[in-house]
N, C-alpha and C. Protein backbone atom coordinates (compact mmCIF):
# COMPACT_ATOMS: atom_id res chain seq x y z
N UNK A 1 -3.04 -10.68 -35.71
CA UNK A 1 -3.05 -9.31 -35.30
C UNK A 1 -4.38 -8.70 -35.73
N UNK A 2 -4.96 -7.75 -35.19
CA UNK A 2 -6.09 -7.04 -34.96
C UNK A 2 -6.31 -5.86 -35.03
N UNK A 3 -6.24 -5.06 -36.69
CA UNK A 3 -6.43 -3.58 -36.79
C UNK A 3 -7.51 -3.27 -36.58
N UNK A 4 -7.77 -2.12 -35.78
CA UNK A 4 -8.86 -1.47 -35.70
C UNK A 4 -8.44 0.24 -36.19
N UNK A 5 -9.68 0.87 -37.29
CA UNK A 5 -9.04 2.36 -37.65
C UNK A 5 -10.35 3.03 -37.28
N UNK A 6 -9.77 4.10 -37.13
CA UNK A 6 -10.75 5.03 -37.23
C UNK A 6 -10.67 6.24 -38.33
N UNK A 7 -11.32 6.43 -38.93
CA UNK A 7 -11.00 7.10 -40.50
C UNK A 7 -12.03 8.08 -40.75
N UNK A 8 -12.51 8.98 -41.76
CA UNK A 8 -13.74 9.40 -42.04
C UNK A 8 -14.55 8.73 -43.26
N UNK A 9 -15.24 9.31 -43.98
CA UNK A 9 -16.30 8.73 -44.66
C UNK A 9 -15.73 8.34 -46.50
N UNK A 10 -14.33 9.04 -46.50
CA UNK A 10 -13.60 8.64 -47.59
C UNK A 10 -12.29 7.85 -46.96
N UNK A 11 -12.72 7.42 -46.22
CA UNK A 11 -11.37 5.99 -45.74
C UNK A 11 -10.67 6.51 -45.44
N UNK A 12 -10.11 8.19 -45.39
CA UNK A 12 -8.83 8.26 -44.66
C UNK A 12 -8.72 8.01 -42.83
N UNK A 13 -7.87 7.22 -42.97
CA UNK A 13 -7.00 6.46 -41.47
C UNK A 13 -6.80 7.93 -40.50
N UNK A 14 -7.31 7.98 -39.45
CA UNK A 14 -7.17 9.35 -38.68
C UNK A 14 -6.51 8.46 -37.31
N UNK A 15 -7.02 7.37 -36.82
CA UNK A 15 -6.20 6.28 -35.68
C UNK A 15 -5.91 5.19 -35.75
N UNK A 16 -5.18 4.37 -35.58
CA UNK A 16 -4.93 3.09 -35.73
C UNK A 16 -4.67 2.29 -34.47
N UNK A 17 -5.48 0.98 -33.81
CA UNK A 17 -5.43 0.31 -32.86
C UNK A 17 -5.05 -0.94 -33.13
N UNK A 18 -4.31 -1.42 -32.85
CA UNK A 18 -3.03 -2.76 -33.04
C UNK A 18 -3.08 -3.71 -31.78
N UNK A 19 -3.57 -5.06 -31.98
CA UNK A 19 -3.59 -5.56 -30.49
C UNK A 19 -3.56 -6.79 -31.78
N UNK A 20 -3.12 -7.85 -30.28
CA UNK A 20 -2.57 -9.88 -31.08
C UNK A 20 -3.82 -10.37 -31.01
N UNK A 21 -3.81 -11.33 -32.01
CA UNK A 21 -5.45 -11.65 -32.14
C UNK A 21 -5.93 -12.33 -31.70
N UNK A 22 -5.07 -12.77 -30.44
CA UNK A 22 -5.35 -13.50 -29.06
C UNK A 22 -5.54 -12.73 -28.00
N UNK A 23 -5.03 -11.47 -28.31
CA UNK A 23 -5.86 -10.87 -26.84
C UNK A 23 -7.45 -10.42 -27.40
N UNK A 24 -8.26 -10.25 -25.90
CA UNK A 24 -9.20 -9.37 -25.98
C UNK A 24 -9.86 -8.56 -26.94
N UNK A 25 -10.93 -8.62 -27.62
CA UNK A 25 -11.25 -7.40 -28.38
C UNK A 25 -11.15 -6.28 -27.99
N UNK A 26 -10.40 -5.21 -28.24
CA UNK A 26 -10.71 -3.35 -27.70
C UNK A 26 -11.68 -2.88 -28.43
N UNK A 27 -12.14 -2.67 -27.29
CA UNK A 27 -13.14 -0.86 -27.42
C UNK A 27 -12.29 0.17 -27.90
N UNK A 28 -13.12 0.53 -29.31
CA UNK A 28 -12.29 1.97 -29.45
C UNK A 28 -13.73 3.07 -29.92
N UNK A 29 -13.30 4.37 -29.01
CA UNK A 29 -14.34 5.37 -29.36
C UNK A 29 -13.57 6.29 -29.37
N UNK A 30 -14.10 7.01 -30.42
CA UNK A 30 -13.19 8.68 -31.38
C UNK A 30 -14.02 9.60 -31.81
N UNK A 31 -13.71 10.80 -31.77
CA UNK A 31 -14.70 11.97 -31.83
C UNK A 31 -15.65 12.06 -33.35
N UNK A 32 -16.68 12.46 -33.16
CA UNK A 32 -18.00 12.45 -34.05
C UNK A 32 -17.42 12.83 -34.95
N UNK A 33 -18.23 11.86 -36.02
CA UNK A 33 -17.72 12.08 -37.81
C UNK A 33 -16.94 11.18 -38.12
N UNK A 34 -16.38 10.41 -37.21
CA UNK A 34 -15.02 8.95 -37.59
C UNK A 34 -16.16 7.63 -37.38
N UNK A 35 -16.08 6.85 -38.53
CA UNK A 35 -16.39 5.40 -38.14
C UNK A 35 -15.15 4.66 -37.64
N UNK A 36 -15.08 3.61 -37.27
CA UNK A 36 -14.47 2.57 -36.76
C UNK A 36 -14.69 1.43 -37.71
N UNK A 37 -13.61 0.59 -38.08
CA UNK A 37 -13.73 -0.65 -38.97
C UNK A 37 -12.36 -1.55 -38.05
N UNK A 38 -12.99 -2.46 -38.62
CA UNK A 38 -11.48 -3.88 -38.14
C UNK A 38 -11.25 -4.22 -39.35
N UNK A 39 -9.47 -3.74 -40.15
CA UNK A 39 -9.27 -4.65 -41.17
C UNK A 39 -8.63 -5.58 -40.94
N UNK A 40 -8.22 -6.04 -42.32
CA UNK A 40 -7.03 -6.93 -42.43
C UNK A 40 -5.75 -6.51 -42.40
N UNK A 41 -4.77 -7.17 -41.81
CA UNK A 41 -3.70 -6.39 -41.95
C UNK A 41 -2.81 -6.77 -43.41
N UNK A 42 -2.37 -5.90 -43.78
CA UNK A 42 -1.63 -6.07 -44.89
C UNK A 42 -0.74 -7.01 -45.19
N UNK A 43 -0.58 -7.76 -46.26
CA UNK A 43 0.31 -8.92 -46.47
C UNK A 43 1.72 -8.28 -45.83
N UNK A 44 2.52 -9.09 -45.21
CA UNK A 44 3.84 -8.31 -44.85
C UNK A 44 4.28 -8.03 -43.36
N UNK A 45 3.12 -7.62 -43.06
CA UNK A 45 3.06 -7.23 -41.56
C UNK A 45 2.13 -8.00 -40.39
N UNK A 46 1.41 -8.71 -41.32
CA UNK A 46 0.47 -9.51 -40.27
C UNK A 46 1.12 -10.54 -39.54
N UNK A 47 2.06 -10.92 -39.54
CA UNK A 47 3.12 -11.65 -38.45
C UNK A 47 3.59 -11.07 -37.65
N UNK A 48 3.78 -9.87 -36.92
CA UNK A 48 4.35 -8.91 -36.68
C UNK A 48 4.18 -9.58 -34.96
N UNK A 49 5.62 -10.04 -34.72
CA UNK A 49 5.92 -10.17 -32.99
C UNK A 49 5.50 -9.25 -31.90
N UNK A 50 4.85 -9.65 -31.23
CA UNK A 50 4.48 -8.70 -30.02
C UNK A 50 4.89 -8.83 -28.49
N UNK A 51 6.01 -10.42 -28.75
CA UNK A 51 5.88 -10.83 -27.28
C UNK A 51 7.21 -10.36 -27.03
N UNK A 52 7.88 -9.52 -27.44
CA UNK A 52 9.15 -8.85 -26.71
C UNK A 52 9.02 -6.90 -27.20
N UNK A 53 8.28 -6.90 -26.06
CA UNK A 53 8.04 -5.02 -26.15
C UNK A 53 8.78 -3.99 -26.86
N UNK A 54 9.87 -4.32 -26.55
CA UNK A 54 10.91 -3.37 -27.11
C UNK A 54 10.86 -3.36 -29.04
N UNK A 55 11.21 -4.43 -29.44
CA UNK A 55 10.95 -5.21 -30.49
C UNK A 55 9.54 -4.54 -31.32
N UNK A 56 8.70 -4.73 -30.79
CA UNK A 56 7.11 -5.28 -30.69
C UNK A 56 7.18 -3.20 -31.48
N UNK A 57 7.79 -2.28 -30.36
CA UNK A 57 7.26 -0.70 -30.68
C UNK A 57 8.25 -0.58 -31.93
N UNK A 58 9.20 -1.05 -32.08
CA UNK A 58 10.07 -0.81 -33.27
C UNK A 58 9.24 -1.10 -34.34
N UNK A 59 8.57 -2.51 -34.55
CA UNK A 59 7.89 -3.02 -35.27
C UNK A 59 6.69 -2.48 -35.42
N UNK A 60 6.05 -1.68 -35.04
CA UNK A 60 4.76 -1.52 -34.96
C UNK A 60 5.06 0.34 -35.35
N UNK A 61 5.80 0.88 -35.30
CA UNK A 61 6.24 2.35 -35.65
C UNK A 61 6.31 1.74 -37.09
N UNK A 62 7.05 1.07 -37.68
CA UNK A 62 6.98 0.84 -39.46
C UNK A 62 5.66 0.26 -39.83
N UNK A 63 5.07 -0.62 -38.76
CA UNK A 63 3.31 -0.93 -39.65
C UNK A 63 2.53 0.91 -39.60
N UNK A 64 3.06 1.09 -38.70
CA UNK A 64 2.01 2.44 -38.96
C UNK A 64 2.67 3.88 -40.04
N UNK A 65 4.01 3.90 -39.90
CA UNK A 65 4.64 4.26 -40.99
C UNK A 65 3.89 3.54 -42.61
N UNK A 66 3.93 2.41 -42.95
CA UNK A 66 3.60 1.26 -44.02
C UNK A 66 2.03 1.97 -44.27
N UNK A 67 1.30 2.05 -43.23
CA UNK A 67 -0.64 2.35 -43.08
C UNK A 67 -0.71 3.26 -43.79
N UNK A 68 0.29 4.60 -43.42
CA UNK A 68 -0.16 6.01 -44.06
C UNK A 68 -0.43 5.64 -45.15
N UNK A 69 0.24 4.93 -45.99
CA UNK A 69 -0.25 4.63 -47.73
C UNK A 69 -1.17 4.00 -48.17
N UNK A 70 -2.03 4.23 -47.18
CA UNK A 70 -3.65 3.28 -47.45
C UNK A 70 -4.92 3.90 -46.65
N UNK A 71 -5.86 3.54 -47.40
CA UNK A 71 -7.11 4.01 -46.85
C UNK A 71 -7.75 2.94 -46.49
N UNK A 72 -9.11 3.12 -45.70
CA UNK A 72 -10.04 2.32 -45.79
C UNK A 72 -11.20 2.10 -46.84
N UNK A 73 -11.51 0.94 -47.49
CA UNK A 73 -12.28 0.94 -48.23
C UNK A 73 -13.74 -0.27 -47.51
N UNK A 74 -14.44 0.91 -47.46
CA UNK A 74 -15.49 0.28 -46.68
C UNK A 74 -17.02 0.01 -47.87
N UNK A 75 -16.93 -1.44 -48.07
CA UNK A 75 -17.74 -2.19 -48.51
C UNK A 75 -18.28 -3.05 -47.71
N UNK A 76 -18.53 -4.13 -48.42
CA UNK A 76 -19.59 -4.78 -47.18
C UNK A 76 -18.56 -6.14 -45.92
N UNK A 77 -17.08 -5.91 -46.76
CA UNK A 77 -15.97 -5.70 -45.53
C UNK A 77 -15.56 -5.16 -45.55
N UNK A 78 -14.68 -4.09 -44.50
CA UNK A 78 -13.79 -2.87 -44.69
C UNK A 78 -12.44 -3.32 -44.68
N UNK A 79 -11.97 -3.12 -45.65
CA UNK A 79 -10.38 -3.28 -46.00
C UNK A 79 -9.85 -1.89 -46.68
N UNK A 80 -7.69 -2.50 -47.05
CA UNK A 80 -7.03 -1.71 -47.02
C UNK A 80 -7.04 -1.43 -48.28
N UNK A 81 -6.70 -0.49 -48.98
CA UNK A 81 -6.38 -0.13 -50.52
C UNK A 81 -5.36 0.80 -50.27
N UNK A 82 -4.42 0.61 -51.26
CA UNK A 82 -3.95 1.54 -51.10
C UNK A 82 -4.26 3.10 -51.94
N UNK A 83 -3.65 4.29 -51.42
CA UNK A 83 -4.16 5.22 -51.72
C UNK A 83 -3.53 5.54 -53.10
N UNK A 84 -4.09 6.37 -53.59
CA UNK A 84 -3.89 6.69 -55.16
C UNK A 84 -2.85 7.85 -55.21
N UNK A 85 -1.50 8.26 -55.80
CA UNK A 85 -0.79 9.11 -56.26
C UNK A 85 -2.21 10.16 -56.28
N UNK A 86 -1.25 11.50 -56.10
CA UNK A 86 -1.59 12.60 -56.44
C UNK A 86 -2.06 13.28 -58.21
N UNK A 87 -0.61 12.52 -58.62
CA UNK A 87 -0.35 12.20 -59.93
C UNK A 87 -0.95 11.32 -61.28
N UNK A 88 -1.78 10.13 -60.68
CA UNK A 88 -2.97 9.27 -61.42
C UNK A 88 -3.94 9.71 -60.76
């Protein structure tokens, strides 16, 4: 599977693009001030079935539910971290 986000300059996730890592690369373009990164997908979810649709949106509503709790951390690969309590 094949995340693509679009976030701002402190990693927060503003879109998320989800495609099998057998299809096609997507083009993704989002309004000025968002970079674009391809991560990894998170241990857990990177198996995530796509070849029965119905299935596939059930499944893919909880990876992006699961995302909110992470940012991008863009080093010299961009990956997931998760985000820090309010509280620490």
């Amino acid at each position: 599977m094949r995340i693509l986000t679009a976030h701002d300059a402190e990693g927060n996730i503003h879109h998320v693009v989800v495609s099998p890592a057998d299809a096609p690369p997507a083009t993704v373009t989002t309004e000025t001030g968002l970079l674009v990164a391809e991560v990894e997908a998170p241990e857990g979810i990177s198996k995530l079935d796509t070849s029965d649709p119905e299935r596939s949106r059930q499944q893919l509503a909880k990876v992006l539910q699961h995302l909110q709790d992470f940012r991008v951390d863009v080093g010299t690969k961009a990956k997931l971290v998760r985000k820090k309590s309010k509280g620490r």
